[in-house]
Protein backbone atom coordinates (compact mmCIF):
# COMPACT_ATOMS: atom_id res chain seq x y z
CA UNK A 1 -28.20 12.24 -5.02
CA UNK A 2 -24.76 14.02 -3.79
CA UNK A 3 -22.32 14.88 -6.39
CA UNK A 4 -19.58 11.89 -7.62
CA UNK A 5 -16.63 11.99 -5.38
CA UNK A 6 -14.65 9.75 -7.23
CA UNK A 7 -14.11 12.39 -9.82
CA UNK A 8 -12.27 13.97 -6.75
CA UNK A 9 -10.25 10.83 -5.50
CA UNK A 10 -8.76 10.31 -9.37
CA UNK A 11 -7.87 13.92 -9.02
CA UNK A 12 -5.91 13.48 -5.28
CA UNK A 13 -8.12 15.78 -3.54
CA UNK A 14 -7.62 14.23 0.22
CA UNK A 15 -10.47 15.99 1.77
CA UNK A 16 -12.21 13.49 -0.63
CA UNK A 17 -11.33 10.41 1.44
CA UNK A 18 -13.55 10.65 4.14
CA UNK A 19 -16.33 11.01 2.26
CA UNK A 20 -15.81 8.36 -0.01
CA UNK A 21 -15.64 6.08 2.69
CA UNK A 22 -18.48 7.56 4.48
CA UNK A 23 -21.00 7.29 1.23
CA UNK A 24 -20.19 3.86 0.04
CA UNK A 25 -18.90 2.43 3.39
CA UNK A 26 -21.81 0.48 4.24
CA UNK A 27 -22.26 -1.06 0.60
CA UNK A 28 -18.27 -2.56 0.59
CA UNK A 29 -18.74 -3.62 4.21
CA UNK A 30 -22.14 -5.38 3.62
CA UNK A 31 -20.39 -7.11 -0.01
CA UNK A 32 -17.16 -7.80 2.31
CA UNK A 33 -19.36 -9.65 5.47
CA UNK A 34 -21.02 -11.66 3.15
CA UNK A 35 -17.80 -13.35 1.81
CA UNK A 36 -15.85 -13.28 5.12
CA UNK A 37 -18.10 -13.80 8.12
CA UNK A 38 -15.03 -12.89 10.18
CA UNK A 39 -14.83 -9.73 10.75
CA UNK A 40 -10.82 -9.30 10.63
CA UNK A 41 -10.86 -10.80 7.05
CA UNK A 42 -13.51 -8.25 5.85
CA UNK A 43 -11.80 -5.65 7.21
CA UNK A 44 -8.80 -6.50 5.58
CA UNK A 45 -11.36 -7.19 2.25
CA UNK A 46 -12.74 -3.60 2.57
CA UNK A 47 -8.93 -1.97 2.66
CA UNK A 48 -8.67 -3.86 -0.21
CA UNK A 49 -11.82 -2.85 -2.25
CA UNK A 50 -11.11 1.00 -1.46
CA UNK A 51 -7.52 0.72 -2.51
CA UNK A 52 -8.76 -0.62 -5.75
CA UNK A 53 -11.26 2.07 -5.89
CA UNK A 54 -8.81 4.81 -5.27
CA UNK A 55 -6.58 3.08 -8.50
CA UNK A 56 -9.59 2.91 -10.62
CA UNK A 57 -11.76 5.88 -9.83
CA UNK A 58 -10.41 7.99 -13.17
CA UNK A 59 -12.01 5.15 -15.11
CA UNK A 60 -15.46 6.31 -13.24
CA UNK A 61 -18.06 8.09 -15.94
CA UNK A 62 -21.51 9.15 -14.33
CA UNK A 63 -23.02 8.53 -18.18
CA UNK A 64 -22.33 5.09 -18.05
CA UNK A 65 -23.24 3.89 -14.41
CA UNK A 66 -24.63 5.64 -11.13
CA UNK A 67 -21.00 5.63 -8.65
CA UNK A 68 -22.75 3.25 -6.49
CA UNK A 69 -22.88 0.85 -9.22
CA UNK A 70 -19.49 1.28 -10.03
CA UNK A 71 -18.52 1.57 -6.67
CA UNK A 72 -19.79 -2.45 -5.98
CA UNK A 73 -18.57 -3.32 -9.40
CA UNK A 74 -15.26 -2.93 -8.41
CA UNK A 75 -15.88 -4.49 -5.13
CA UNK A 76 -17.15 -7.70 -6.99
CA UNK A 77 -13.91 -7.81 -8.66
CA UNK A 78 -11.57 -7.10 -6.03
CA UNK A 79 -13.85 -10.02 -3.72
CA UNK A 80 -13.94 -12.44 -6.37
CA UNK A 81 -10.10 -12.27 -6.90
CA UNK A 82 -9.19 -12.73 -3.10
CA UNK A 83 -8.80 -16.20 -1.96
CA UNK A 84 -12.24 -17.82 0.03
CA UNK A 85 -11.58 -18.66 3.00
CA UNK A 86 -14.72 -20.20 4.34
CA UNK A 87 -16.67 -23.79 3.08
CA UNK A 88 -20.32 -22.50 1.70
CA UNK A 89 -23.83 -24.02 2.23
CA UNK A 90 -26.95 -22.63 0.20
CA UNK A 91 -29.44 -24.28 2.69
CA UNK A 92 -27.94 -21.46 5.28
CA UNK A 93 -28.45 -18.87 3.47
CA UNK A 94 -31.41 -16.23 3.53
CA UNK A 95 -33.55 -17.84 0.76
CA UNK A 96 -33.42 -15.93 -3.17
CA UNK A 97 -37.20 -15.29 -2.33
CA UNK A 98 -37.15 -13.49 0.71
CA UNK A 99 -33.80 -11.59 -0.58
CA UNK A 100 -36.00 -10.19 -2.94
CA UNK A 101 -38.94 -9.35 -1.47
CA UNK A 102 -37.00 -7.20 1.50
CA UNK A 103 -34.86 -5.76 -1.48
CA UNK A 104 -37.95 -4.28 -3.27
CA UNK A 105 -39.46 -3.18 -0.08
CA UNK A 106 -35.81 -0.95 -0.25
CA UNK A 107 -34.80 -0.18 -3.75
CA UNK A 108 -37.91 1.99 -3.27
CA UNK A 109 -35.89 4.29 -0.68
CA UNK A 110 -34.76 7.44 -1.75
CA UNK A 111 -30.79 7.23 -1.51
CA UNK A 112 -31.24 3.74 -3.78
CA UNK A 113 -29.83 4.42 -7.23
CA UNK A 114 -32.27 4.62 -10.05
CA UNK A 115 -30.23 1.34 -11.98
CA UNK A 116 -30.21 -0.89 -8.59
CA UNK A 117 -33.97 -0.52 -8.00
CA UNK A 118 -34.49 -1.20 -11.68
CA UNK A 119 -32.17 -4.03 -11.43
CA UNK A 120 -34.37 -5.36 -8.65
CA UNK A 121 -37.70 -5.29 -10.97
CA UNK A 122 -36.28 -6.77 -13.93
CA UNK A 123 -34.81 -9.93 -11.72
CA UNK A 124 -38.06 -10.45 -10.60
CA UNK A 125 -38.90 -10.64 -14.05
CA UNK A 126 -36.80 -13.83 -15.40
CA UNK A 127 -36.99 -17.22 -14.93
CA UNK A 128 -37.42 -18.59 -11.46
CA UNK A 129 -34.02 -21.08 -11.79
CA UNK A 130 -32.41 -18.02 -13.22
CA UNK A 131 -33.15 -15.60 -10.27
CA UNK A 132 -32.40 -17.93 -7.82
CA UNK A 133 -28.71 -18.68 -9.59
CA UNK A 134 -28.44 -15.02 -9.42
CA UNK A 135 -29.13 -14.26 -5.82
CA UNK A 136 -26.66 -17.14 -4.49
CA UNK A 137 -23.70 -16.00 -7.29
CA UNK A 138 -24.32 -12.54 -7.01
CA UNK A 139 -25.62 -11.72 -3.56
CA UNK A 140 -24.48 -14.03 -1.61
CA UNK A 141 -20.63 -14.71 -3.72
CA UNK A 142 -21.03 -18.34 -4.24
CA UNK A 143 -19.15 -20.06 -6.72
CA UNK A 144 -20.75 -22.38 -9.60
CA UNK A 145 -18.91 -25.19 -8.00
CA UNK A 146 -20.21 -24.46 -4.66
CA UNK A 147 -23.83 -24.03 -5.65
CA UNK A 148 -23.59 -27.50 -8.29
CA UNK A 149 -22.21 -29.22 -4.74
CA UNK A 150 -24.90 -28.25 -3.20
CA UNK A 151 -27.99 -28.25 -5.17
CA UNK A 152 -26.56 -31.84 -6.95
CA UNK A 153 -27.25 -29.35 -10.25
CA UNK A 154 -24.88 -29.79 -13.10
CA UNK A 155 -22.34 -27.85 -13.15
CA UNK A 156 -22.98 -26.40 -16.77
CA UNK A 157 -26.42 -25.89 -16.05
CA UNK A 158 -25.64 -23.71 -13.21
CA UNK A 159 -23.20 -21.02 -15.38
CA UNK A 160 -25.88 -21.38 -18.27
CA UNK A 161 -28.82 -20.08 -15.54
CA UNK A 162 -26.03 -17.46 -14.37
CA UNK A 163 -25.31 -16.72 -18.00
CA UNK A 164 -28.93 -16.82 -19.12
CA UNK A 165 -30.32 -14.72 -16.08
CA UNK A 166 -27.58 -12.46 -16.12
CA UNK A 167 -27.69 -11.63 -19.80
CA UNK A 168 -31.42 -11.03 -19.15
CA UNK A 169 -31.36 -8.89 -16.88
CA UNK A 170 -28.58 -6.88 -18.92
CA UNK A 171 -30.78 -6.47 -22.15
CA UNK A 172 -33.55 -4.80 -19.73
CA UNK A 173 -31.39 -2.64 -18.53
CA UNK A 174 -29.53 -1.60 -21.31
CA UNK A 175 -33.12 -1.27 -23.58
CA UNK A 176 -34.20 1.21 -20.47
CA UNK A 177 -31.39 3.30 -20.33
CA UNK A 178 -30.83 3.89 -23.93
CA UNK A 179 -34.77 4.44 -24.47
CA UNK A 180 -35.76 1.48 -26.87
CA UNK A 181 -32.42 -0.72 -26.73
CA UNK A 182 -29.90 0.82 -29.16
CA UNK A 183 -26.50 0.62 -28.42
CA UNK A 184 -23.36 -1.59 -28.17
CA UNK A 185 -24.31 -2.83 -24.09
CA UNK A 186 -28.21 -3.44 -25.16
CA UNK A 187 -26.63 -5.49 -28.50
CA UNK A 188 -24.42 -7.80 -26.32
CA UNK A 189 -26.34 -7.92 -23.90
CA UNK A 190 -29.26 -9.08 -25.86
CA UNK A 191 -26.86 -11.51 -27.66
CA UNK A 192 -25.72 -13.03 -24.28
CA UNK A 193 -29.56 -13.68 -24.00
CA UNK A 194 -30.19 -15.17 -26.93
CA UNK A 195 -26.97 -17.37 -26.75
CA UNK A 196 -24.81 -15.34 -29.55
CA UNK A 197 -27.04 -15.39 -32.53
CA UNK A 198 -25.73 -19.08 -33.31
CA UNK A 199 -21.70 -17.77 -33.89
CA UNK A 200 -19.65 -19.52 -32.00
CA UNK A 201 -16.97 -17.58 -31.40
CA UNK A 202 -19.62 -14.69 -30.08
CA UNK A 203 -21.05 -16.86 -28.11
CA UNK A 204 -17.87 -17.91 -26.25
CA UNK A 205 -16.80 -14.50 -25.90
CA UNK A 206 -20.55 -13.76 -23.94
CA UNK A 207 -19.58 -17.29 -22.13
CA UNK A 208 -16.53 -15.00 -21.04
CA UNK A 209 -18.00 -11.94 -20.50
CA UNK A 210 -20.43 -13.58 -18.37
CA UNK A 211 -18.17 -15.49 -16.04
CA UNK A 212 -16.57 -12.97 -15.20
CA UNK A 213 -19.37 -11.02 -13.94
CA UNK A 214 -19.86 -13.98 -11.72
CA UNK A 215 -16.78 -15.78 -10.71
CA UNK A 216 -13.24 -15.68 -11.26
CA UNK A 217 -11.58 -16.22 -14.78
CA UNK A 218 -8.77 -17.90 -14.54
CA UNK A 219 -5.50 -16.62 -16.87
CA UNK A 220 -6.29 -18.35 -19.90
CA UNK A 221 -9.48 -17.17 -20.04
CA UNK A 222 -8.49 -14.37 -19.42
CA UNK A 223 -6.75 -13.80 -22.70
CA UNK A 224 -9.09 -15.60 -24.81
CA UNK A 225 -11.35 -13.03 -23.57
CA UNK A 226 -8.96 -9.87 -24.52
CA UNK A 227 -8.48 -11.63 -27.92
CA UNK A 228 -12.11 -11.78 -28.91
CA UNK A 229 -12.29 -8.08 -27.17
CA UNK A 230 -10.05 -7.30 -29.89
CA UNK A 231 -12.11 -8.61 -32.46
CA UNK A 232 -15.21 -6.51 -31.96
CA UNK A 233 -14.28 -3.51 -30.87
CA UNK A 234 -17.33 -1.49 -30.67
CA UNK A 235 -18.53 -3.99 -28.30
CA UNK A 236 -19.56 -3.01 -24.73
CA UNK A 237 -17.71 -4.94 -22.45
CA UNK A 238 -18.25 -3.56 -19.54
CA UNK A 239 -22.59 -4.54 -19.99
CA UNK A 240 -22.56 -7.38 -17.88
CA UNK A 241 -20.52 -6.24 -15.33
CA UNK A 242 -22.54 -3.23 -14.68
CA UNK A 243 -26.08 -5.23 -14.56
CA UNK A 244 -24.28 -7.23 -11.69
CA UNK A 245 -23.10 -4.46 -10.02
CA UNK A 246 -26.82 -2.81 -10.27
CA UNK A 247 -28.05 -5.92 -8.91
CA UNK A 248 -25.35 -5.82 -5.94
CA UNK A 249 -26.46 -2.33 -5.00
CA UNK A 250 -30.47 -2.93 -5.02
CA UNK A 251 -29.85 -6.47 -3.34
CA UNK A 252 -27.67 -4.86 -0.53
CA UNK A 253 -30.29 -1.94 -0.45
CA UNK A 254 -31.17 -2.99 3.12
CA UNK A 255 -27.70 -3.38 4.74
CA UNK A 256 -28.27 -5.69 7.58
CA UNK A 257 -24.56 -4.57 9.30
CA UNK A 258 -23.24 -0.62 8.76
CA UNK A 259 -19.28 -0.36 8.53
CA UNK A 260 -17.55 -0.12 11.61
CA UNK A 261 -16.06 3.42 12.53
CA UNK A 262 -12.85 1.53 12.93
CA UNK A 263 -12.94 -0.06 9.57
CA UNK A 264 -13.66 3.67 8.53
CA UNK A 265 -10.96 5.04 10.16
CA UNK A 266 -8.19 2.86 9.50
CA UNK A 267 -9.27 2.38 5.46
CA UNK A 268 -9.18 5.94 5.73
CA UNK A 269 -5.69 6.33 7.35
CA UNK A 270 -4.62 3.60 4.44
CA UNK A 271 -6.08 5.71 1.58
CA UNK A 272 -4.07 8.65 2.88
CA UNK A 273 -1.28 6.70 2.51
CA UNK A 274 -1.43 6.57 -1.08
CA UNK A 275 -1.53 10.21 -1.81
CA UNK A 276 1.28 12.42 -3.68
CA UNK A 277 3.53 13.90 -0.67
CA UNK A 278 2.07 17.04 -0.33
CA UNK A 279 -1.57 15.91 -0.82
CA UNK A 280 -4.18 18.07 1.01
CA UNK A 281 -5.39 16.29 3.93
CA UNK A 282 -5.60 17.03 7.41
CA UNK A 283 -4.45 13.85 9.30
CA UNK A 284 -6.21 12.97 12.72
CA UNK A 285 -5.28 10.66 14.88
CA UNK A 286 -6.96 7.18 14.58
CA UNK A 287 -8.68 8.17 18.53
CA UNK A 288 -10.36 11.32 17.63
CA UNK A 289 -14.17 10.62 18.09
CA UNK A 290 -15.46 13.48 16.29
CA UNK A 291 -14.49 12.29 12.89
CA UNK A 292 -18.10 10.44 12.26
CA UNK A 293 -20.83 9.15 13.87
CA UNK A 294 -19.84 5.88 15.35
CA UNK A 295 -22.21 2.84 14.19
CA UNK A 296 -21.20 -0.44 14.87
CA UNK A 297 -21.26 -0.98 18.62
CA UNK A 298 -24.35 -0.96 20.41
CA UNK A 299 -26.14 2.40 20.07
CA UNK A 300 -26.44 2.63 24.15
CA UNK A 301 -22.65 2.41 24.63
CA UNK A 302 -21.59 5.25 22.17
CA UNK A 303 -24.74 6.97 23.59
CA UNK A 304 -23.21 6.82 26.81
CA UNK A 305 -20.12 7.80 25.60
CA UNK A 306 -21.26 10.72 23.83
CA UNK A 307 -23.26 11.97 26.89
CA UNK A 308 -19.43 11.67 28.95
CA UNK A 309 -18.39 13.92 26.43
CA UNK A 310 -20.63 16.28 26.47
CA UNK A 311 -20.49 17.03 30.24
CA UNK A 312 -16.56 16.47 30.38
CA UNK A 313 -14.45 19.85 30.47
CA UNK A 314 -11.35 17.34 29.53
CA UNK A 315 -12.74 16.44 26.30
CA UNK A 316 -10.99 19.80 24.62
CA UNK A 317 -7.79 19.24 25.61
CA UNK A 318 -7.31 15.77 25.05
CA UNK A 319 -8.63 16.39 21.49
CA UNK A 320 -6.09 18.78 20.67
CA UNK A 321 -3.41 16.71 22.34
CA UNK A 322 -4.61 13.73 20.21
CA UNK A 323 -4.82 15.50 16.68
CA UNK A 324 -0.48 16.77 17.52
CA UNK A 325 1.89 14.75 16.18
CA UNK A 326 2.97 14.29 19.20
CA UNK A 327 2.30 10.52 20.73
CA UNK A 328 3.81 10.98 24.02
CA UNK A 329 1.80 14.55 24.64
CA UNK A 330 -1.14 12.53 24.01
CA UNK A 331 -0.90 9.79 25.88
CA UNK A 332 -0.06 12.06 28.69
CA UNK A 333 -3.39 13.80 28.26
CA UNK A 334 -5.29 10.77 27.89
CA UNK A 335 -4.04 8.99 30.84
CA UNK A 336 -4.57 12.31 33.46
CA UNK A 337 -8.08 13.65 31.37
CA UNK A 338 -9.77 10.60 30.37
CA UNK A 339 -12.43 9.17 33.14
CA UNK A 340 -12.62 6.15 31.46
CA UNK A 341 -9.09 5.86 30.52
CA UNK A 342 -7.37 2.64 31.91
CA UNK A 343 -3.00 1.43 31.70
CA UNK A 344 -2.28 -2.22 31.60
CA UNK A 345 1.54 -3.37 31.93
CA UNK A 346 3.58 -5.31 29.52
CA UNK A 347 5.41 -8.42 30.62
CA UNK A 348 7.87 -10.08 28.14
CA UNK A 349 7.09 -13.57 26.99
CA UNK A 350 8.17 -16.40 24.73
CA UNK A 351 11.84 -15.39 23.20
CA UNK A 352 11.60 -12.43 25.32
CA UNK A 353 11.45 -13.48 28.64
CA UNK A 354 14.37 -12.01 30.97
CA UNK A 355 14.68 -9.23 28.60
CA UNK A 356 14.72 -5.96 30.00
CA UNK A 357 12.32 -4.63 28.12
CA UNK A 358 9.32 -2.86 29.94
CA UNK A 359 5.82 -0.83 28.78
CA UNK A 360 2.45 -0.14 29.33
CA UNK A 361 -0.53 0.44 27.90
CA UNK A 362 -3.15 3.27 27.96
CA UNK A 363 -6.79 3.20 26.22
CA UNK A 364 -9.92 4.91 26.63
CA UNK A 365 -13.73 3.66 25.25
CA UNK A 366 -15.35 6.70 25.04
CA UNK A 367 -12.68 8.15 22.59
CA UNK A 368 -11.48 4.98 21.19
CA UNK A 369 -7.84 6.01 21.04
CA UNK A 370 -5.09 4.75 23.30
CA UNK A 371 -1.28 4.15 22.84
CA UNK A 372 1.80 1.88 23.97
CA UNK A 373 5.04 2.97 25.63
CA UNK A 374 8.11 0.72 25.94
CA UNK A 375 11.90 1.23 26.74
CA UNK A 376 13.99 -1.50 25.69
CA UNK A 377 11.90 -2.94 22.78
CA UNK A 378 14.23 -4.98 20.67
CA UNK A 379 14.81 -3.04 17.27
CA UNK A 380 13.25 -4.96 14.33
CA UNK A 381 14.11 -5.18 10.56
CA UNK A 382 10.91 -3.96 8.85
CA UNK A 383 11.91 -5.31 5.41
CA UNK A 384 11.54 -8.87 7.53
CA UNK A 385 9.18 -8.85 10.50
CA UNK A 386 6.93 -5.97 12.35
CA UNK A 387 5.54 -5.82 15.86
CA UNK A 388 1.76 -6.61 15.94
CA UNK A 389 -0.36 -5.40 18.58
CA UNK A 390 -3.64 -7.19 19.53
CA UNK A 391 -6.36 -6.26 21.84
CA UNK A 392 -8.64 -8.75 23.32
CA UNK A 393 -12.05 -8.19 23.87
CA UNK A 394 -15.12 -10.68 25.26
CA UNK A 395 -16.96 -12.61 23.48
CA UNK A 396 -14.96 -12.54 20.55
CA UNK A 397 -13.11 -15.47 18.74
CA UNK A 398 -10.65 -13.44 17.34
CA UNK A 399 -8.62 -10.36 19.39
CA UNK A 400 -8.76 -7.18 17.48
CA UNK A 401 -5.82 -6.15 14.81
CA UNK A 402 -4.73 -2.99 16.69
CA UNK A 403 -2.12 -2.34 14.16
CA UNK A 404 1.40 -2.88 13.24
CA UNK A 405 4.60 -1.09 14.43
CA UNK A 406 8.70 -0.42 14.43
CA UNK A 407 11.10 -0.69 17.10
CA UNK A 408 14.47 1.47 16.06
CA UNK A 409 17.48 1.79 17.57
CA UNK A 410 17.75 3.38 20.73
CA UNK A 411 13.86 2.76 21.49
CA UNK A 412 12.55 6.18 19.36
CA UNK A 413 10.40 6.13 16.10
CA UNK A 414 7.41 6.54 17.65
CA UNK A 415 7.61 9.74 19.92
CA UNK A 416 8.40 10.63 23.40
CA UNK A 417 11.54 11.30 24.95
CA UNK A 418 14.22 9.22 27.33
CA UNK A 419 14.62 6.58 25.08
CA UNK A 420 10.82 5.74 25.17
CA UNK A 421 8.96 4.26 22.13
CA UNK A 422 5.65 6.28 22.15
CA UNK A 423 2.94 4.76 19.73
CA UNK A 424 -0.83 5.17 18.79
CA UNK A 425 -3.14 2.24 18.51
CA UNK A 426 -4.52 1.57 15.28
CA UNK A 427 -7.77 -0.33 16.13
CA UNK A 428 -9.70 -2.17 12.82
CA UNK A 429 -12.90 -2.63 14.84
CA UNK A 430 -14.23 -0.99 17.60
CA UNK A 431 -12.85 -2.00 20.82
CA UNK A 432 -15.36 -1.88 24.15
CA UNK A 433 -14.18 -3.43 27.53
CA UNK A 434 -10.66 -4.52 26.86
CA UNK A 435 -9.50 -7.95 28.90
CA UNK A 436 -6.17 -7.86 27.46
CA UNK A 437 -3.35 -6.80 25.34
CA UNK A 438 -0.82 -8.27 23.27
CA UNK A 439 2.11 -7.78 20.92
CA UNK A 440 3.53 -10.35 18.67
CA UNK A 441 6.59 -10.34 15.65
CA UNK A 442 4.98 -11.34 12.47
CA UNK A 443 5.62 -10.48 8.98
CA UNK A 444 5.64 -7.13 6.90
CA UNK A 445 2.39 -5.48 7.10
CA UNK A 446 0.86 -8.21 9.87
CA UNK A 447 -1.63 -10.64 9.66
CA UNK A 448 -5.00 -11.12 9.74
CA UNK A 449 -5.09 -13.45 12.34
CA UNK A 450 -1.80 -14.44 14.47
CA UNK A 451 -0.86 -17.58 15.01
CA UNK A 452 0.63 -16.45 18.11
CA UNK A 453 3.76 -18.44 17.65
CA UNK A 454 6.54 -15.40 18.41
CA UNK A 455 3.87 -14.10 21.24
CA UNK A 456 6.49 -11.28 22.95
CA UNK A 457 4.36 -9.17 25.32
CA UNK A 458 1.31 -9.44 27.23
CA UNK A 459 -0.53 -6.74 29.56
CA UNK A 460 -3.75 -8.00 31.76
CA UNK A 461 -6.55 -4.99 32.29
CA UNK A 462 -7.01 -5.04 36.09
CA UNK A 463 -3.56 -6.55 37.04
């Protein structure tokens, strides 16, 4: 396996980012689909998760846990926290035995951590109710609630086959990594399984320690649980946690859905946000297609793409334009190099119609970059609203989030000369035959999904 690279992220290295994102990429993306089946929302989960990683990656130690386990612990957490946003049904789900039986067919992969494919043979080792608890909680991020609703199980039996199969799975894991089960995470963990050796106060600390490996504790429980923390210090708290997070990486060992390049690029472009001014990165615009392979549109389109590139003599240029900080240069470049490249024009809508405000926009598919230009773009108070671009694409529910921006005064902050208002598009998702673009006022920082009720500007592709 590759050397940690979270060591370098607590550190502030910033050549660190993109690989970060490139090794555990598809394991957030594939924990962040399965809770938010649209794919704004787990876009917007996965800048989440690798914000919280970047916070917590000092607390990373490759003696305790493989960084992939770590790596989905944290996601678990960070999910778990963030409001659900969808009603759940067990019956649709891929059934606990056939999650399994593909998972062991993976864990025995090569680039599957050690823990994960052991975490994969010891589930298949409890009891059937247990495993099947486990693989609705912990694979596919249903709540105790949801599954008792569903299954017409009692509630408390539920948690106490999450508990049960959980604590289980721990005390295996534990006993194998410490070589015969010594050690504070094999003792609680072997507690947990046993139901806290008949003290109550152990055992509601295990009760605890276990929902939270599982659901969300709510604030109370919260500080019972640092209380009895307190009163047994030696004890690993952390055991449960990581024998769900082993689980998480050998269930998800067979990603069905590899992270968009968008979703790369722009949790990328976040995380470099966060560094010390100063920090060691080189920045790239979000349109430069060298970065990484692209995998989430079809393979024949960014085939095709790749082969335009490869006979194209503009390709050079407009790369070199595109990595200047220099919007307007680039979107000149773009516009007059790019085969593919196409301009749609703004009209104002809604509170701005009859304002004499006028832009365009230019994008191109193969390179997946593009920018907008306006003169006359009302300024806007970022401490109260932002502009919100959105690019419509077929086929999809949802337009894509193609990022947030600032009108100031005299129509500058974003490039170009004249008075023009030069800026690059931010795209979460990959973008492929654009129909339409957008632009509406909505809070600091945007929205996941507009409710398009200050709509401002619209341009139609082909108009």
């Amino acid at each position: 396996m590759p050397d940690s690279v979270l060591p370098r992220i607590a550190a502030g290295d910033g050549a660190a980012i993109r690989d970060l994102v490139s090794r555990h990429g598809d394991l957030v993306w594939d924990l962040c689909r399965r809770r938010h089946p649209d794919a704004a929302e787990a876009a917007a989960a996965a800048e989440d998760v690798f914000l919280d990683l970047r916070e917590s990656a000092g607390r990373f130690s490759a003696g305790v846990s493989s960084e992939a386990g770590f790596v989905a612990a944290v996601a678990r957490r960070r999910l778990l926290d963030r409001e659900r946003r969808r009603p759940a049904d067990p019956a649709s789900l891929e059934p606990p035995e056939d999650v399994l039986s593909r998972a062991a067919v993976a864990a025995g992969g090569a680039n599957v951590p050690a823990e994960a494919a052991r975490a994969v043979t010891a589930l298949g080792s409890v009891r059937e109710e247990e495993r099947q608890i486990l693989v609705l909680t912990i694979h596919h991020g249903l709540t105790p609630e949801e599954i008792a609703g569903s299954t017409r199980m009692p509630l408390a039996t539920v948690r106490a086959h999450a508990r049960r199969g959980l604590a289980r799975l721990a005390e295996r894991l534990a006993a194998e990594s410490s070589g015969g089960g010594s050690g504070a995470g094999a003792a609680v963990a072997a507690a947990a399984a046993t139901g806290g050796d008949g003290d109550p106060r152990m055992e509601r600390l295990l009760d605890l320690l276990a929902g939270r490996a599982v659901e969300t504790l709510a604030e109370d429980e919260r500080t019972e649980l640092d209380a009895l923390l307190a009163e047994r210090p030696a004890a690993d708290a952390e055991a449960l946690d990581r024998a769900a997070a082993a689980l998480v990486c050998g269930l998800a060992a067979a990603v069905d859905e590899p992270c968009p390049e968008g979703v790369a690029r722009r949790v990328e472009a976040r995380l470099r946000e966060t560094l010390p001014k100063g920090g060691s990165v080189a920045r790239e615009s979000p349109g430069v297609a060298e970065a990484a392979p692209a995998r989430s549109a079809p393979a024949w389109y960014f085939a095709a793409a790749a082969a335009l590139l490869a006979v194209a003599g503009w390709w050079p240029a407009v790369r070199d334009a595109l990595r200047r900080d220099d919007p307007a240069s680039g979107r000149d470049a773009l516009l007059a190099r790019a085969p593919d490249a196409i301009r749609a024009v703004f009209f104002p809508l809604g509170e701005f119609d009859g304002a004499a405000v006028t832009g365009d926009c230019v994008w191109s598919d193969a390179l997946q970059a593009g920018f907008l230009r306006f003169r006359g773009l009302k300024p806007n108070d970022a401490a109260r609203e932002q502009y919100q671009l959105w690019i419509h694409v077929p086929n999809q529910a949802h337009p894509i989030d193609g990022g947030v921006f600032d009108a100031q005064g005299g129509g500058g902050g974003g490039g170009g000369g004249g008075g023009d208002l030069v800026v690059p598009i931010g795209a979460r998702l990959p973008v492929a035959g654009p129909t339409a673009f957008t632009v509406t006022v909505e809070k600091p920082g945007g929205v996941v999904v507009s409710d398009r009720s200050r709509l401002v500007l619209r341009a139609e592709v082909g108009l």
